[in-house]
PDB file of N, CA and C in Angstrom:
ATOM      1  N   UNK A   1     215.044  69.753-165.398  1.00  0.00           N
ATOM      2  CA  UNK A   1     216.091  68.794-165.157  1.00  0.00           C
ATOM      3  C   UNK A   1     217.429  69.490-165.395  1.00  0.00           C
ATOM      4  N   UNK A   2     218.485  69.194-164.794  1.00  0.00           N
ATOM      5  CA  UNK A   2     219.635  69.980-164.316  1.00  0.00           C
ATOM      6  C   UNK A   2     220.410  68.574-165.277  1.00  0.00           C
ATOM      7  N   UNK A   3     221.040  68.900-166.429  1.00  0.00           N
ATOM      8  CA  UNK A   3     222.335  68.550-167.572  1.00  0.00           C
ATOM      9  C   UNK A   3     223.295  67.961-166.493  1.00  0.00           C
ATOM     10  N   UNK A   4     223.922  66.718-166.428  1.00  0.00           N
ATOM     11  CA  UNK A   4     224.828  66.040-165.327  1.00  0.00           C
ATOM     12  C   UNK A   4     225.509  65.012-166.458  1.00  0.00           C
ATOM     13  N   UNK A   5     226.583  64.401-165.498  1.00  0.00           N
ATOM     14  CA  UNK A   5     226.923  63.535-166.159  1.00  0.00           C
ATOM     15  C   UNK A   5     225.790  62.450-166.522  1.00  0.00           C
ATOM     16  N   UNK A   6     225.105  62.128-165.006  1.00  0.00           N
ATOM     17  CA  UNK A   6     223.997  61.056-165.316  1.00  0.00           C
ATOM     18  C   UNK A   6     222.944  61.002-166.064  1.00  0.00           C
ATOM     19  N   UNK A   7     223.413  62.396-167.441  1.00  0.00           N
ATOM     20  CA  UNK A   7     221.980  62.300-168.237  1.00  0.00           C
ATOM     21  C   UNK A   7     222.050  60.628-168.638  1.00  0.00           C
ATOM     22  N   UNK A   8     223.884  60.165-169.298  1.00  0.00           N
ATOM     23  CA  UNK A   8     223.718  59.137-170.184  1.00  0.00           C
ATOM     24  C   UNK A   8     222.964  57.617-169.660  1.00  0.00           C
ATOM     25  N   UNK A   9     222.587  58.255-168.569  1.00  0.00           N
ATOM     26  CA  UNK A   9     221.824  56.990-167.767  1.00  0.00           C
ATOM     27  C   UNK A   9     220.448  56.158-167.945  1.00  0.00           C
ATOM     28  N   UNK A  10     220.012  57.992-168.401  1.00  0.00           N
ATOM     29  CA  UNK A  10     218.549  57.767-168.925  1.00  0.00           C
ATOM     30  C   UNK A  10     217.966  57.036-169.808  1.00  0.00           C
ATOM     31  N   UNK A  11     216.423  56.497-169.872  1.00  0.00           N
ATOM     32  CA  UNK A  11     216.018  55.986-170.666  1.00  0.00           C
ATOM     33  C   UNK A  11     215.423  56.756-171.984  1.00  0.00           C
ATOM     34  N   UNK A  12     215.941  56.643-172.658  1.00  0.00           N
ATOM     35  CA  UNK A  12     215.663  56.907-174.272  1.00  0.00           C
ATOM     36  C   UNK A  12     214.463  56.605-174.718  1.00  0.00           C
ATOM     37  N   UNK A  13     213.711  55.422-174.647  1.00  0.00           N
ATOM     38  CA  UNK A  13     212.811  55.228-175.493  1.00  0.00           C
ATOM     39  C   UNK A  13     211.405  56.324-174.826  1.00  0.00           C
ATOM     40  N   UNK A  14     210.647  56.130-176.003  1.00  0.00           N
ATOM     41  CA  UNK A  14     209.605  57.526-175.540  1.00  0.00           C
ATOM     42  C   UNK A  14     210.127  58.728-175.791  1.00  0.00           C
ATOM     43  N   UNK A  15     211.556  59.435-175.613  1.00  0.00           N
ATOM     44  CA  UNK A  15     211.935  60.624-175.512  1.00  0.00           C
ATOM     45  C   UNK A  15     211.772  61.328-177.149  1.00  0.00           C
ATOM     46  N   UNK A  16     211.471  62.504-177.295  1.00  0.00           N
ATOM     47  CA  UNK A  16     211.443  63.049-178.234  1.00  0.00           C
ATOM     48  C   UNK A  16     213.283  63.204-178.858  1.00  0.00           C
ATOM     49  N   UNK A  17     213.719  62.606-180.027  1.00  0.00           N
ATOM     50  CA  UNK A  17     215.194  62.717-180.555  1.00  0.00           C
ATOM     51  C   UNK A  17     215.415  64.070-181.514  1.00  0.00           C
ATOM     52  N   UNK A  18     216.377  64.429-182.083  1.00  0.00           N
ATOM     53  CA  UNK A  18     217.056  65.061-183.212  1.00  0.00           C
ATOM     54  C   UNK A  18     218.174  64.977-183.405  1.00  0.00           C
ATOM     55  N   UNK A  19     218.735  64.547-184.852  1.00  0.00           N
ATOM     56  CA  UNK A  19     219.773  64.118-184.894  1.00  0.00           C
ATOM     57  C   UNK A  19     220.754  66.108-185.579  1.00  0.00           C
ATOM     58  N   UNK A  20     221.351  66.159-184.494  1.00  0.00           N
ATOM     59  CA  UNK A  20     221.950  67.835-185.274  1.00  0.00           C
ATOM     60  C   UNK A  20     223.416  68.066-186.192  1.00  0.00           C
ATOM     61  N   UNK A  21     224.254  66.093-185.849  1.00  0.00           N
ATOM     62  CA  UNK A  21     225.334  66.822-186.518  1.00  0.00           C
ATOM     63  C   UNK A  21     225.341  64.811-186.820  1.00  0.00           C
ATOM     64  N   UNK A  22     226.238  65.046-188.059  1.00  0.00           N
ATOM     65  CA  UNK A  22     226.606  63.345-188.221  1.00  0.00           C
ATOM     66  C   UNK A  22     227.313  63.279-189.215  1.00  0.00           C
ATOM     67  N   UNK A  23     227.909  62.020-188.984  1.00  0.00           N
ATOM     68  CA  UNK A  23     228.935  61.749-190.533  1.00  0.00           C
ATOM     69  C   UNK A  23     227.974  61.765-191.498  1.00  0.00           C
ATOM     70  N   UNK A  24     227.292  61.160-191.188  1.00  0.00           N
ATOM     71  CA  UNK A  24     225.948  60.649-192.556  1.00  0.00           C
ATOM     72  C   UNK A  24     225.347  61.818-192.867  1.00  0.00           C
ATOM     73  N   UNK A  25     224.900  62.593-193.748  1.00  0.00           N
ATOM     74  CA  UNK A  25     224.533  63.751-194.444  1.00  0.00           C
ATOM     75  C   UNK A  25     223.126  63.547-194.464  1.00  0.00           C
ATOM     76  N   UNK A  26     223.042  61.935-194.261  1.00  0.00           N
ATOM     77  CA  UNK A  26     221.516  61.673-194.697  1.00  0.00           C
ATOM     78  C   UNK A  26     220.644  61.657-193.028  1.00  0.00           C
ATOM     79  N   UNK A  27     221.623  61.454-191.934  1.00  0.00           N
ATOM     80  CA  UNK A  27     220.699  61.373-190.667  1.00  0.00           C
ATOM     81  C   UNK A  27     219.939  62.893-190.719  1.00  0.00           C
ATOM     82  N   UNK A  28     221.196  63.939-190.661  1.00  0.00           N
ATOM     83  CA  UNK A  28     221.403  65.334-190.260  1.00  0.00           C
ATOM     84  C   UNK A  28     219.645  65.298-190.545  1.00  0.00           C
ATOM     85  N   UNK A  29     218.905  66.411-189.840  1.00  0.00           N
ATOM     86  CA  UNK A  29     217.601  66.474-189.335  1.00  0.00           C
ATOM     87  C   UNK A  29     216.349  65.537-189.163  1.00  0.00           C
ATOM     88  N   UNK A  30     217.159  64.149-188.798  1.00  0.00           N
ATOM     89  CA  UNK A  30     215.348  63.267-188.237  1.00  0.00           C
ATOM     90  C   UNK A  30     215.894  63.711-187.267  1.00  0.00           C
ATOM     91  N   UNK A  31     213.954  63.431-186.980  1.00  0.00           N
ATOM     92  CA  UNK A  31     213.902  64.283-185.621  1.00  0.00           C
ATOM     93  C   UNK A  31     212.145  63.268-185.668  1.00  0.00           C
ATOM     94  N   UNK A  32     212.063  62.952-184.041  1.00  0.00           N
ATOM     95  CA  UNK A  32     211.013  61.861-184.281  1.00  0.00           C
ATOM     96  C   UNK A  32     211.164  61.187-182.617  1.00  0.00           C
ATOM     97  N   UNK A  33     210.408  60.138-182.314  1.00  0.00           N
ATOM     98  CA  UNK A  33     210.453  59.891-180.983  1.00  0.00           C
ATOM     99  C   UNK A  33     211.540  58.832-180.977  1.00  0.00           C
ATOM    100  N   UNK A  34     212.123  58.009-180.030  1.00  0.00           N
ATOM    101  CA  UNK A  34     212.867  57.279-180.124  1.00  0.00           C
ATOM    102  C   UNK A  34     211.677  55.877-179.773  1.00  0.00           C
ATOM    103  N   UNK A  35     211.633  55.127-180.231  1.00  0.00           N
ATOM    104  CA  UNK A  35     210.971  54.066-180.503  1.00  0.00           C
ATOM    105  C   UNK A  35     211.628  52.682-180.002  1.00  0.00           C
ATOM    106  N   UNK A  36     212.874  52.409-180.316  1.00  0.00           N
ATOM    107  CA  UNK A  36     213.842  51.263-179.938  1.00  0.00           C
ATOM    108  C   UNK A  36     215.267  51.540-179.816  1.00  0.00           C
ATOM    109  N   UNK A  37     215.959  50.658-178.885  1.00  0.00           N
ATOM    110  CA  UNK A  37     217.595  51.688-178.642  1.00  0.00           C
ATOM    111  C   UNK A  37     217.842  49.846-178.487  1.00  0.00           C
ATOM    112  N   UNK A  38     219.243  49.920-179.118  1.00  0.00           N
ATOM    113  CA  UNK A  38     220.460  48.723-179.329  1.00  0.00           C
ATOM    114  C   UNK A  38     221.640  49.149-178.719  1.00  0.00           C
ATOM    115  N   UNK A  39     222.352  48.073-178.681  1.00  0.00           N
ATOM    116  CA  UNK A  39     223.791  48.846-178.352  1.00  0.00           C
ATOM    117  C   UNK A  39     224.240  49.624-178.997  1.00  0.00           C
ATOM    118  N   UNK A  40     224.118  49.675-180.012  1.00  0.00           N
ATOM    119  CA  UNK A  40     224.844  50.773-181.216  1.00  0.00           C
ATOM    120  C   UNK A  40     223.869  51.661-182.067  1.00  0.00           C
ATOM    121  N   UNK A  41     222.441  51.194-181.430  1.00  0.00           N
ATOM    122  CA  UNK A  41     221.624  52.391-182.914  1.00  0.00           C
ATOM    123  C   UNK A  41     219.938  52.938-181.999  1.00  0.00           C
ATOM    124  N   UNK A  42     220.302  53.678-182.376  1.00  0.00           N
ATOM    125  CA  UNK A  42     218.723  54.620-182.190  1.00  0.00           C
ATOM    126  C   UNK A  42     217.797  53.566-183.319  1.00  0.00           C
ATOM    127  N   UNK A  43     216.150  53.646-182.835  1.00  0.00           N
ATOM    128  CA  UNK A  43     215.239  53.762-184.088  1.00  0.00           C
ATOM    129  C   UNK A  43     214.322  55.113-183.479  1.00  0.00           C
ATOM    130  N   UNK A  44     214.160  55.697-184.426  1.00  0.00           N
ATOM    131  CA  UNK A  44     213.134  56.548-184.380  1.00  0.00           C
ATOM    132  C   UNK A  44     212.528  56.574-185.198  1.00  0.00           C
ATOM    133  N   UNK A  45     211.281  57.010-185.010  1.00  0.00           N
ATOM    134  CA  UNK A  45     210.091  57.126-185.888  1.00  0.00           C
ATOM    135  C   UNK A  45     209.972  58.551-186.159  1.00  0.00           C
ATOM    136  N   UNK A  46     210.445  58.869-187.349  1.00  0.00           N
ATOM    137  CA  UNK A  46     210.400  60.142-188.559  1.00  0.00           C
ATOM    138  C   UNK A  46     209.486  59.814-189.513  1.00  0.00           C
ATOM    139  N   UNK A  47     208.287  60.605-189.565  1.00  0.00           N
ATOM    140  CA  UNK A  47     207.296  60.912-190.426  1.00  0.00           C
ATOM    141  C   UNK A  47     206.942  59.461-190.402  1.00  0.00           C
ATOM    142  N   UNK A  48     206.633  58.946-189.935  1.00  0.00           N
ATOM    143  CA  UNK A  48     205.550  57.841-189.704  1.00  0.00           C
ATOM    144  C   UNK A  48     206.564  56.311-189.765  1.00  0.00           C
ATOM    145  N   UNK A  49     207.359  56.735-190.667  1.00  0.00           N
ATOM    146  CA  UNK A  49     208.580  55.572-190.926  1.00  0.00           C
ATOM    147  C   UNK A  49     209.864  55.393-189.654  1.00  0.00           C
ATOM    148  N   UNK A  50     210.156  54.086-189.107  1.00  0.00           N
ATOM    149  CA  UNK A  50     211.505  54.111-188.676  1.00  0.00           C
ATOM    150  C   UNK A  50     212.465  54.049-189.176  1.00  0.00           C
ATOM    151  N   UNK A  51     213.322  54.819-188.729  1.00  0.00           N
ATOM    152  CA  UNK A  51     214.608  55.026-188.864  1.00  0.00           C
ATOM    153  C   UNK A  51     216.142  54.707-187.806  1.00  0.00           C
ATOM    154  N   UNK A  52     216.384  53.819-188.305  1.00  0.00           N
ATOM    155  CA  UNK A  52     217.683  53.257-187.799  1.00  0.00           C
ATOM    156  C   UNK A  52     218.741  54.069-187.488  1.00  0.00           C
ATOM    157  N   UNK A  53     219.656  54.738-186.637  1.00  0.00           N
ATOM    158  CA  UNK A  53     220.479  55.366-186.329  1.00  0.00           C
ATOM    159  C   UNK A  53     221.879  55.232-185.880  1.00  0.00           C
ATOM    160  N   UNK A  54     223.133  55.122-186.527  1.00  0.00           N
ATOM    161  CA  UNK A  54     224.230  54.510-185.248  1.00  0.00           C
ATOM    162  C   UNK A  54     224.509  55.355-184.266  1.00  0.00           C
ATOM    163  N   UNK A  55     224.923  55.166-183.400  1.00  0.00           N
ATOM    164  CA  UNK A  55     225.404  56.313-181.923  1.00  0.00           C
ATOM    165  C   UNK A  55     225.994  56.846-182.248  1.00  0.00           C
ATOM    166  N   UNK A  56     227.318  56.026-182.745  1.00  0.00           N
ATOM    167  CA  UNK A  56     228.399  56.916-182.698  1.00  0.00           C
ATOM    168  C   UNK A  56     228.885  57.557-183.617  1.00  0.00           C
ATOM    169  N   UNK A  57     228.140  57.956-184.946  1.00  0.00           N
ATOM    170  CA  UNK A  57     228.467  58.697-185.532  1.00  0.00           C
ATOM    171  C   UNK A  57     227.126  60.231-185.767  1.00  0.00           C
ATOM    172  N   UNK A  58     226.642  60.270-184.525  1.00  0.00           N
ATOM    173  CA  UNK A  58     225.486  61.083-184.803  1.00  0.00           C
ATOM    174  C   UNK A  58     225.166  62.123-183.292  1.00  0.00           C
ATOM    175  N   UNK A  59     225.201  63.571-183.284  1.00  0.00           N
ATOM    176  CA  UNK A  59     224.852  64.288-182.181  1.00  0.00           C
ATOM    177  C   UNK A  59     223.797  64.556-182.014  1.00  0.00           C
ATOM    178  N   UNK A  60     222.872  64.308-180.642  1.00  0.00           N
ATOM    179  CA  UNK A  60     221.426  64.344-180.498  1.00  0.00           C
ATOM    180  C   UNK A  60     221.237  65.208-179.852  1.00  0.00           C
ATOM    181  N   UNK A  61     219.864  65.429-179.828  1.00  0.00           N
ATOM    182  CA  UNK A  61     219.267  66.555-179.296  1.00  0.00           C
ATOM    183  C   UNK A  61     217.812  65.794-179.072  1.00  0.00           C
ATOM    184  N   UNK A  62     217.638  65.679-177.249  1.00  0.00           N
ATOM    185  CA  UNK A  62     216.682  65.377-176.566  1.00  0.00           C
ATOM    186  C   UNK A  62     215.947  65.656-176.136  1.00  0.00           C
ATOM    187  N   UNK A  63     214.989  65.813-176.393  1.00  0.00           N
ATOM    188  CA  UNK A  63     213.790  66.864-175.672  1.00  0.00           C
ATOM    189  C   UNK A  63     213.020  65.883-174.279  1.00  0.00           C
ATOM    190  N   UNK A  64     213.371  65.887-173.076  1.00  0.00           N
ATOM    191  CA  UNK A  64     212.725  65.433-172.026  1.00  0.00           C
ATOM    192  C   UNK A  64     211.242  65.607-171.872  1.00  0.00           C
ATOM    193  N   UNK A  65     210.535  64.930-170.791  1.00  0.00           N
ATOM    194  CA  UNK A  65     208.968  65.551-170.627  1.00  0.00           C
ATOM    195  C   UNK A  65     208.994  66.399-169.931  1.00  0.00           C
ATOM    196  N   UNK A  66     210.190  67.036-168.854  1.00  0.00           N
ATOM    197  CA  UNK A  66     209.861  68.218-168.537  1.00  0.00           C
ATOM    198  C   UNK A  66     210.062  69.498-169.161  1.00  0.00           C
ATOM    199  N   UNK A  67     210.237  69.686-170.603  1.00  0.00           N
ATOM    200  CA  UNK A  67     210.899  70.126-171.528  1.00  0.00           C
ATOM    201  C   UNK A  67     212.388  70.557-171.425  1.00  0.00           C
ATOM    202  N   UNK A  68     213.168  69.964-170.924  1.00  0.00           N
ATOM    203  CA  UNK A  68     214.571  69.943-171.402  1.00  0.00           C
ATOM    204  C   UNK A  68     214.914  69.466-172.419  1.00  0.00           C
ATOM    205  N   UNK A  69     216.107  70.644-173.121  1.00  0.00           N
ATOM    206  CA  UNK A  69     216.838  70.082-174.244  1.00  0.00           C
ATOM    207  C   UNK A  69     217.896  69.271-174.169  1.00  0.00           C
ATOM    208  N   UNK A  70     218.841  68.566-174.278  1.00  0.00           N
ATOM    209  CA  UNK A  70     219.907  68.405-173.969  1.00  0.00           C
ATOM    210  C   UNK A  70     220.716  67.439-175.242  1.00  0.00           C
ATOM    211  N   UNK A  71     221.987  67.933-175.412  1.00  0.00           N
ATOM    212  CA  UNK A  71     222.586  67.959-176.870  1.00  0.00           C
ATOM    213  C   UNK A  71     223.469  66.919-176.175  1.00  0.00           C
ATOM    214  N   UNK A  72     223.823  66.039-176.622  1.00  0.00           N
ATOM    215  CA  UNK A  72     224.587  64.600-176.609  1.00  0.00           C
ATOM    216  C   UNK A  72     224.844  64.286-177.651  1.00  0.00           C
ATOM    217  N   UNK A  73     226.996  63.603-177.254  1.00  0.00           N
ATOM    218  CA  UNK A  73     227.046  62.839-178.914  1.00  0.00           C
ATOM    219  C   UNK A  73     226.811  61.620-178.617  1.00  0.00           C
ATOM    220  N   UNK A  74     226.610  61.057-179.520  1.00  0.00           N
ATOM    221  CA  UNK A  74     226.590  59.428-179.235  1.00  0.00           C
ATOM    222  C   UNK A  74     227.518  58.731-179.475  1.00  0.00           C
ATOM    223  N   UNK A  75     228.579  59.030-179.012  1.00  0.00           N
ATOM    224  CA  UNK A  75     229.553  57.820-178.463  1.00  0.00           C
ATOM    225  C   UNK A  75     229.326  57.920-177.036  1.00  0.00           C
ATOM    226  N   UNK A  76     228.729  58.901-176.146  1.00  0.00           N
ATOM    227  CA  UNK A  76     228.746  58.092-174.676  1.00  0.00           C
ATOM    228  C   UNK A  76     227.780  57.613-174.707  1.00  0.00           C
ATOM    229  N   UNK A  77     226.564  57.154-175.801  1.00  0.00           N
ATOM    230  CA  UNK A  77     225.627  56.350-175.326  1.00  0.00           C
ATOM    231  C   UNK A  77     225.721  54.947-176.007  1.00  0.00           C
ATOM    232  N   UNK A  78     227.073  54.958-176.609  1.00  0.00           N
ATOM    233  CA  UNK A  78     227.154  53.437-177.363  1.00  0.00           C
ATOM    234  C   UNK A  78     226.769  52.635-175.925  1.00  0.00           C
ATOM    235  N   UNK A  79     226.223  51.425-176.034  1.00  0.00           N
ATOM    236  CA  UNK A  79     226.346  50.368-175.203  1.00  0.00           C
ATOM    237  C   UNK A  79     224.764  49.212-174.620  1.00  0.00           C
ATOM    238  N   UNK A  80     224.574  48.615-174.244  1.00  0.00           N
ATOM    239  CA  UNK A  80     223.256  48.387-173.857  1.00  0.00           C
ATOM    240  C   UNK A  80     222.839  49.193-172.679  1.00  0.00           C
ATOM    241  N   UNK A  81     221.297  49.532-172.686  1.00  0.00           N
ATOM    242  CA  UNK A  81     220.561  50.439-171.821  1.00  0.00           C
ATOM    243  C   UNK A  81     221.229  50.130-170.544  1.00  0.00           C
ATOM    244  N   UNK A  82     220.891  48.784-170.310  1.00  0.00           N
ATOM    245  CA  UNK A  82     220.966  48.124-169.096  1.00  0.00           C
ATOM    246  C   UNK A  82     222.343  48.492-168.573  1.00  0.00           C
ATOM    247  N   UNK A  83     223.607  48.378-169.447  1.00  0.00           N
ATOM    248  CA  UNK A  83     225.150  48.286-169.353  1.00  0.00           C
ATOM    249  C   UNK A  83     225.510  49.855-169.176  1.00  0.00           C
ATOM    250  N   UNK A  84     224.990  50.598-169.543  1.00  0.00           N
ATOM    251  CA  UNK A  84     224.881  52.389-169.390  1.00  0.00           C
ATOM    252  C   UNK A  84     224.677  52.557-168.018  1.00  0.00           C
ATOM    253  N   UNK A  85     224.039  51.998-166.884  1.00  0.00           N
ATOM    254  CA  UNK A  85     223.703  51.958-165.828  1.00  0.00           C
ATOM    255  C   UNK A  85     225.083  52.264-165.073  1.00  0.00           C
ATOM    256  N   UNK A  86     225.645  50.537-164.973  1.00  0.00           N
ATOM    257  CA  UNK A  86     227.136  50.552-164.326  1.00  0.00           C
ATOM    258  C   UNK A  86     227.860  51.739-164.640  1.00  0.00           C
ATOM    259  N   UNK A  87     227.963  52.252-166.312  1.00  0.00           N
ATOM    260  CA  UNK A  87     229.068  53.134-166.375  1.00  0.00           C
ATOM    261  C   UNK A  87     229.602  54.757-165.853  1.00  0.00           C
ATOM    262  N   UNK A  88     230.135  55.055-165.269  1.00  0.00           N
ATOM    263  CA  UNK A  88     230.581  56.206-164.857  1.00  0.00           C
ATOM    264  C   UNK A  88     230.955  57.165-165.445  1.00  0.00           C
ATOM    265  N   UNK A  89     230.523  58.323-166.059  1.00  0.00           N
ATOM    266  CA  UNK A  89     231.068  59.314-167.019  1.00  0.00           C
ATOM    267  C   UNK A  89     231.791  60.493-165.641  1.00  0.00           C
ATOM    268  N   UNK A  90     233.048  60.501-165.746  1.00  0.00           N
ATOM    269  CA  UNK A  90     233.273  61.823-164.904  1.00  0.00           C
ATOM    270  C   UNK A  90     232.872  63.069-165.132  1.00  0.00           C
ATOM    271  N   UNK A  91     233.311  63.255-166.569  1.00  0.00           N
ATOM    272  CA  UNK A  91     232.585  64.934-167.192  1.00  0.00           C
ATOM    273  C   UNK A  91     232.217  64.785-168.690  1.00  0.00           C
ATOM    274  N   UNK A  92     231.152  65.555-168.535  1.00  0.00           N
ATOM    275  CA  UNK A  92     230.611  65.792-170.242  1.00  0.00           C
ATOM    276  C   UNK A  92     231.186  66.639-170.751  1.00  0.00           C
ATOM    277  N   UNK A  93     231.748  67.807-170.040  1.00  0.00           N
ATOM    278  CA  UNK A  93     232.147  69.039-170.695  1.00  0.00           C
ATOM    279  C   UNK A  93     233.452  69.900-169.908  1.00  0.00           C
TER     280      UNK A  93
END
């Protein structure tokens, strides 16, 4: 898979997560599948337990099924799944 603006389009749940950078000291390395997505929070399942996540204070790291990585912060994925659709990102980088 070819890194675009339209990664933030994708569906999250199922995808393998890692959290690599965050305000919270305490996210910095879950790493776990993504399980449930809100407007504002990841859950993933780290070591058997979920874990609640906010977007926007946390940089992910996605592992796709075709094994792509791809490093995202989460403020472009604040929003509902559904509402991510409409939105238009011009550039990631």
């Amino acid at each position: 898979m070819k890194a675009s603006p339209d990664i933030v389009r994708r569906e999250f749940i199922g995808t393998e997560g890692k959290i690599v950078n965050s305000h919270h000291a305490s996210y910095i390395g879950i790493l776990g599948k993504v399980i449930n997505e809100t407007k504002n929070t990841f859950t993933i399942l780290h070591e058997g337990k979920p874990k609640s996540v906010i977007k926007n204070s946390a940089v992910f790291n996605f592992k796709f099924s075709d094994g792509t990585i791809v490093e995202i912060d989460g403020a472009l994925l604040v929003g509902r799944p559904e509402d991510r659709l409409k939105k238009s990102v011009k550039r990631l980088w």
